[in-house]
C-alpha atoms as a PDB file:
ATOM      1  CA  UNK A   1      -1.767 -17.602 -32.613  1.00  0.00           C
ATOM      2  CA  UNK A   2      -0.415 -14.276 -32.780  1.00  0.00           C
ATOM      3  CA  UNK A   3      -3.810 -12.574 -32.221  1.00  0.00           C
ATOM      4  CA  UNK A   4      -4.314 -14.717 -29.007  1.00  0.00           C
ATOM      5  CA  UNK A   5      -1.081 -13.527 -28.162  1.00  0.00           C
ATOM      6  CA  UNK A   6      -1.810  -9.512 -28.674  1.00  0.00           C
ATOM      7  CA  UNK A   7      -5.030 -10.239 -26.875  1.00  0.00           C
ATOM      8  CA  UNK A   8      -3.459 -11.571 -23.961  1.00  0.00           C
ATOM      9  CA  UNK A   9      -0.955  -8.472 -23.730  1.00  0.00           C
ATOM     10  CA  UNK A  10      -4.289  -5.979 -24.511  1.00  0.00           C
ATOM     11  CA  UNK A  11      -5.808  -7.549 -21.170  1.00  0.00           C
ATOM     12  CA  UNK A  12      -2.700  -7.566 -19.204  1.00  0.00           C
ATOM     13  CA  UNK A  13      -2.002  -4.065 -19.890  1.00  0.00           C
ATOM     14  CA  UNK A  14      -5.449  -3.065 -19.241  1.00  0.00           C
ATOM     15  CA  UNK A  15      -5.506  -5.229 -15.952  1.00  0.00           C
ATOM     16  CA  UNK A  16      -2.614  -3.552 -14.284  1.00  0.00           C
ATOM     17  CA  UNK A  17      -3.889  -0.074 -15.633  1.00  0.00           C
ATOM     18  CA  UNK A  18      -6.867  -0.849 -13.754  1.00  0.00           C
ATOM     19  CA  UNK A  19      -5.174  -2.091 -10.620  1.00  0.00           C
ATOM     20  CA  UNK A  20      -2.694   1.124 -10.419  1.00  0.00           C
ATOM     21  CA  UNK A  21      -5.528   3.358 -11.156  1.00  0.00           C
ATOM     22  CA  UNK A  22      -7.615   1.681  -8.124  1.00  0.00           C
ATOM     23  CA  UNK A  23      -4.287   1.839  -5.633  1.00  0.00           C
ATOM     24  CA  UNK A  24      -3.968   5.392  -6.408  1.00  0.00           C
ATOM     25  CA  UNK A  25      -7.306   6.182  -5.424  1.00  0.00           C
ATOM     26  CA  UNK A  26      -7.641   4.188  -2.167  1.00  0.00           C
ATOM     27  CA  UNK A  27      -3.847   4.711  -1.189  1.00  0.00           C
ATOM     28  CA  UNK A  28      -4.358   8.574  -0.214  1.00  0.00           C
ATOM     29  CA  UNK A  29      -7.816   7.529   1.405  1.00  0.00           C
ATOM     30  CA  UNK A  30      -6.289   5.578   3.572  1.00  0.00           C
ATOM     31  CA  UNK A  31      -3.021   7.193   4.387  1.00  0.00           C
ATOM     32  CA  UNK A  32      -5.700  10.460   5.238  1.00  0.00           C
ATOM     33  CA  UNK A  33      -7.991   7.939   7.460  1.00  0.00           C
ATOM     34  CA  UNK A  34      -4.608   7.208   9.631  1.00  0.00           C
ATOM     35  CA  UNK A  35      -3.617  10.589   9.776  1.00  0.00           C
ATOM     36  CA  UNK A  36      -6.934  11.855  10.971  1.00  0.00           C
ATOM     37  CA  UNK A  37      -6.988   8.953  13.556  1.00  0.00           C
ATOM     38  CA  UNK A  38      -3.622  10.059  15.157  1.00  0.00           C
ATOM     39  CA  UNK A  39      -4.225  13.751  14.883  1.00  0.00           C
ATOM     40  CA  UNK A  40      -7.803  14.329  15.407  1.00  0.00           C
ATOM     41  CA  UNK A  41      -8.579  11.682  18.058  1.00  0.00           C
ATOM     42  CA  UNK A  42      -8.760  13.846  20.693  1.00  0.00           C
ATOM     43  CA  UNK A  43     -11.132  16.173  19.113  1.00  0.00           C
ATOM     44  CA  UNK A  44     -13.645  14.086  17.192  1.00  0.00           C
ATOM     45  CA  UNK A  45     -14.846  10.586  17.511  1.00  0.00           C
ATOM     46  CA  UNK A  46     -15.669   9.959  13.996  1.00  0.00           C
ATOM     47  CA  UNK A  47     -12.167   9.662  11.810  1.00  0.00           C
ATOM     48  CA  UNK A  48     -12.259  11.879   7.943  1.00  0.00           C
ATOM     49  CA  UNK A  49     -12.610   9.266   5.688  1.00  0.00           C
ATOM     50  CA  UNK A  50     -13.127   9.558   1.088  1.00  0.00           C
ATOM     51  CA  UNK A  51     -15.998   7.942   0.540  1.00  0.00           C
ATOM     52  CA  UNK A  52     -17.155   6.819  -3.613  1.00  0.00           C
ATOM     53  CA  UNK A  53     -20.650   8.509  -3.127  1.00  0.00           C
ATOM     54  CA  UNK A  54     -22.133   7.211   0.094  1.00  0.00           C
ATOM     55  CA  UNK A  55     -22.044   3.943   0.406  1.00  0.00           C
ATOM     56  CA  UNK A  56     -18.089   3.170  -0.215  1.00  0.00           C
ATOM     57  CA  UNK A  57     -15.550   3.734   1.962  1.00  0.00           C
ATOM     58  CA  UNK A  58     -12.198   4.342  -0.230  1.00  0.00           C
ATOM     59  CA  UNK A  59      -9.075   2.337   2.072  1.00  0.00           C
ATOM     60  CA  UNK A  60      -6.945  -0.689   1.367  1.00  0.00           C
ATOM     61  CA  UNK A  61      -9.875  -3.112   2.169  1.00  0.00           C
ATOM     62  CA  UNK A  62     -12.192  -1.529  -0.592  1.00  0.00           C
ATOM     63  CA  UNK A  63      -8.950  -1.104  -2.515  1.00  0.00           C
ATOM     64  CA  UNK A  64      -8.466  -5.528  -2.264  1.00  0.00           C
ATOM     65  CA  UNK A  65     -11.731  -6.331  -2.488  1.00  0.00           C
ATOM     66  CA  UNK A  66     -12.431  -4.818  -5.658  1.00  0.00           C
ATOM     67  CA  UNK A  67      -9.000  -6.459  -7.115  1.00  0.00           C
ATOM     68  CA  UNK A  68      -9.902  -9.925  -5.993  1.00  0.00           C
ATOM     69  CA  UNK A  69     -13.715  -8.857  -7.640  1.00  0.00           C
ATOM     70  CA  UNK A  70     -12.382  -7.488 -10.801  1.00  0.00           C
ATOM     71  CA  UNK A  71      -9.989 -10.649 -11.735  1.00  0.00           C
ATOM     72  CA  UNK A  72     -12.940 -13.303 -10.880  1.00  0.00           C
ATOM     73  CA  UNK A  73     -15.276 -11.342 -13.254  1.00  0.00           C
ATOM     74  CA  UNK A  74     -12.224 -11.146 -16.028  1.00  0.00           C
ATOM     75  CA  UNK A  75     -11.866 -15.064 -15.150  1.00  0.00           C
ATOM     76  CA  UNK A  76     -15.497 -16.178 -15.826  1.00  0.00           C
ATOM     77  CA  UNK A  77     -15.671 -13.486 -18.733  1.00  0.00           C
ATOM     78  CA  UNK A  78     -12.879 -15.947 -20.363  1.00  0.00           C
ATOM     79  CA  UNK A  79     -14.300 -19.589 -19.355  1.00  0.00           C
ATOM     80  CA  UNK A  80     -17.210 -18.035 -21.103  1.00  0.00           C
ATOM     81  CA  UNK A  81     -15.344 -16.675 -24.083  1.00  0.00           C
ATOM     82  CA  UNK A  82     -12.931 -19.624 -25.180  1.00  0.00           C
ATOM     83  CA  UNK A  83     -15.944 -22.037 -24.742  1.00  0.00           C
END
């Protein structure tokens, strides 16, 4: 019992570590993305943007989707586990 119990806290704390880690990447992405699109509008047509290599834009959207991915995969992970 108590080693379910410490297991469940481990993954907590390593869930929300995850989760702040992932908001303070794509937080100043996005906050730069709006900036740039009220200040540089007039100048450029294409917005600055952080991108994870070239494929992945960093912004609230990434920032959600890789929450809602990351607790589905820690969800099946356990079905599998206790079965």
């Amino acid at each position: 019992m108590d080693t379910d119990f410490t297991t469940s806290a481990r993954m907590l704390i390593a869930s929300l570590t995850l989760i702040m880690t992932i908001i303070f990447v794509c937080g100043p992405s996005q906050m730069m993305k709006n900036a740039s699109d009220d200040m540089f509008l007039v100048r450029t047509e294409k917005s600055f943007v952080l991108t994870a290599g070239p494929i992945v834009e960093l912004n609230f959207e990434t920032c959600s989707s890789i929450i809602k991915s990351s607790f589905s995969y820690a969800a099946a992970f356990r079905s599998v586990y206790t079965s």
